[in-house]
Protein backbone atom coordinates (compact mmCIF):
# COMPACT_ATOMS: atom_id res chain seq x y z
CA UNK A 1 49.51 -60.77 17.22
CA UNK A 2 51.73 -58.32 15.37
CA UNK A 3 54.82 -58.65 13.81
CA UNK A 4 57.82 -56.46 14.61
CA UNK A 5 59.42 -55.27 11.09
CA UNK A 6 62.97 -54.25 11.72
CA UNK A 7 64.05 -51.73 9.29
CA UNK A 8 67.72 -52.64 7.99
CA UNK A 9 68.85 -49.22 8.17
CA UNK A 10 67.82 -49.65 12.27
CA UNK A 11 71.37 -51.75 12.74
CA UNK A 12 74.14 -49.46 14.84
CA UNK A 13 76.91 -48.16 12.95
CA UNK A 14 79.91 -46.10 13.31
CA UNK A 15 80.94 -43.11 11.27
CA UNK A 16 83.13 -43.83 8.79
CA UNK A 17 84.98 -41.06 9.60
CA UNK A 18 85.55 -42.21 13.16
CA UNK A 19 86.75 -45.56 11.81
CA UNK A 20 89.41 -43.88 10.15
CA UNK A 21 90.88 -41.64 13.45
CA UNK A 22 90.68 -44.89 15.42
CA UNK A 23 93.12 -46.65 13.37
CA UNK A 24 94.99 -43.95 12.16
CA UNK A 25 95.26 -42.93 16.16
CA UNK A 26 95.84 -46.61 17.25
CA UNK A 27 98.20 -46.93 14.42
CA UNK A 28 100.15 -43.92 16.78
CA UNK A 29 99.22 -45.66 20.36
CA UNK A 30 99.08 -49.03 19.72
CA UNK A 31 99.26 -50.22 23.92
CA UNK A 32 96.49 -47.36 24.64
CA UNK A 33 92.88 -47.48 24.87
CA UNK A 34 91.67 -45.10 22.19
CA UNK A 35 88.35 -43.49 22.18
CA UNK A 36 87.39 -40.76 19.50
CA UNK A 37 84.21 -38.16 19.93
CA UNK A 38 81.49 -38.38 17.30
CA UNK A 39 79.21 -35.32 18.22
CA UNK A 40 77.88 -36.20 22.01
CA UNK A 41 79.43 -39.84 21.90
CA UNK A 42 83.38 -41.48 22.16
CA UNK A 43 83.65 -44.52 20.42
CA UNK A 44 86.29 -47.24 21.01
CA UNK A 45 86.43 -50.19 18.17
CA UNK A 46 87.45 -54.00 18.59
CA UNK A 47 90.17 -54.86 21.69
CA UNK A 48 89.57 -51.54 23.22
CA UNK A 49 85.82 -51.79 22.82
CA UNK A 50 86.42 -55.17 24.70
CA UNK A 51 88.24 -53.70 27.62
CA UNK A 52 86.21 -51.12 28.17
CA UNK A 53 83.13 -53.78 28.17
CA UNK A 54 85.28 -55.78 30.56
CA UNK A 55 86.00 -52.60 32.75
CA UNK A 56 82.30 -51.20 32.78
CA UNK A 57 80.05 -54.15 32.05
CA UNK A 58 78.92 -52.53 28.84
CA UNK A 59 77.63 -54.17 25.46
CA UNK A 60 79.41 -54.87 22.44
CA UNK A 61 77.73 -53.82 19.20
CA UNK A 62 78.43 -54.56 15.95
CA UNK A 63 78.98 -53.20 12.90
CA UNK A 64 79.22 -56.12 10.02
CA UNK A 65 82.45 -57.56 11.07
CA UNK A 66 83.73 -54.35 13.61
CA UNK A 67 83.12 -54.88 17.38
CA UNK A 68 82.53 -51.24 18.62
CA UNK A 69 81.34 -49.16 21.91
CA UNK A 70 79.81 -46.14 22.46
CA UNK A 71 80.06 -44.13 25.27
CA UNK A 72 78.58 -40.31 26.37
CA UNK A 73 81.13 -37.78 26.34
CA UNK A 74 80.00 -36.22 29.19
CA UNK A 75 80.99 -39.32 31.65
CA UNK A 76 83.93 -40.53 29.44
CA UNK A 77 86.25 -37.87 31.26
CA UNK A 78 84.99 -37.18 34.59
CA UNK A 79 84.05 -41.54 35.17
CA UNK A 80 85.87 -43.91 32.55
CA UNK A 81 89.40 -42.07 32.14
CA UNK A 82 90.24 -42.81 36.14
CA UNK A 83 88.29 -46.30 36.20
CA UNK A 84 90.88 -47.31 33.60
CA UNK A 85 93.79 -45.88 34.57
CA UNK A 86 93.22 -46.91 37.56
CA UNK A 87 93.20 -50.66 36.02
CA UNK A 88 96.46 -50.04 34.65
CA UNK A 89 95.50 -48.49 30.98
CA UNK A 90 96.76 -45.91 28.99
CA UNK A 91 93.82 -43.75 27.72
CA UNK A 92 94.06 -41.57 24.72
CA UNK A 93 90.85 -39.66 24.03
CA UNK A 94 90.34 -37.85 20.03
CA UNK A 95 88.07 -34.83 19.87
């Protein structure tokens, strides 16, 4: 039997820089669902990570104490943005 090593640098994280536009932007749109683009990927941190989970079924991860999502750019606009405006959300969206 072998053991499975995880390597501590394996753990998802989140830009720091994109931690900084979230709350600087949800500082400006505090009722809105924010999401901010990191090269291919939006990420959305603690309540609005939640609602979008709640909305799409998707995962929370973790970053020490920061709940976060991830989501592809690609499908944020076209799927996501109407799923959760339909659902009654404002959506702002950081490139």
């Amino acid at each position: 039997m072998h053991e499975q090593f995880i390597m501590p640098n394996s753990q998802p994280t989140i830009p720091v820089s994109t931690k900084i536009k979230w709350g600087q932007t949800k500082l400006k749109y505090p009722d809105a669902v924010v999401l901010i683009k990191d090269n291919n990927m939006y990420f959305s941190l603690e309540r609005d990570a939640d609602i979008i989970s709640g909305t799409f079924g998707f995962n929370i991860k973790k970053d020490g104490p920061t709940s976060f999502l991830q989501v592809d750019a690609e499908l944020a606009h076209s799927t996501y943005l109407q799923k959760l405006v339909v659902a009654g959300y404002k959506v702002v969206f950081c490139d």
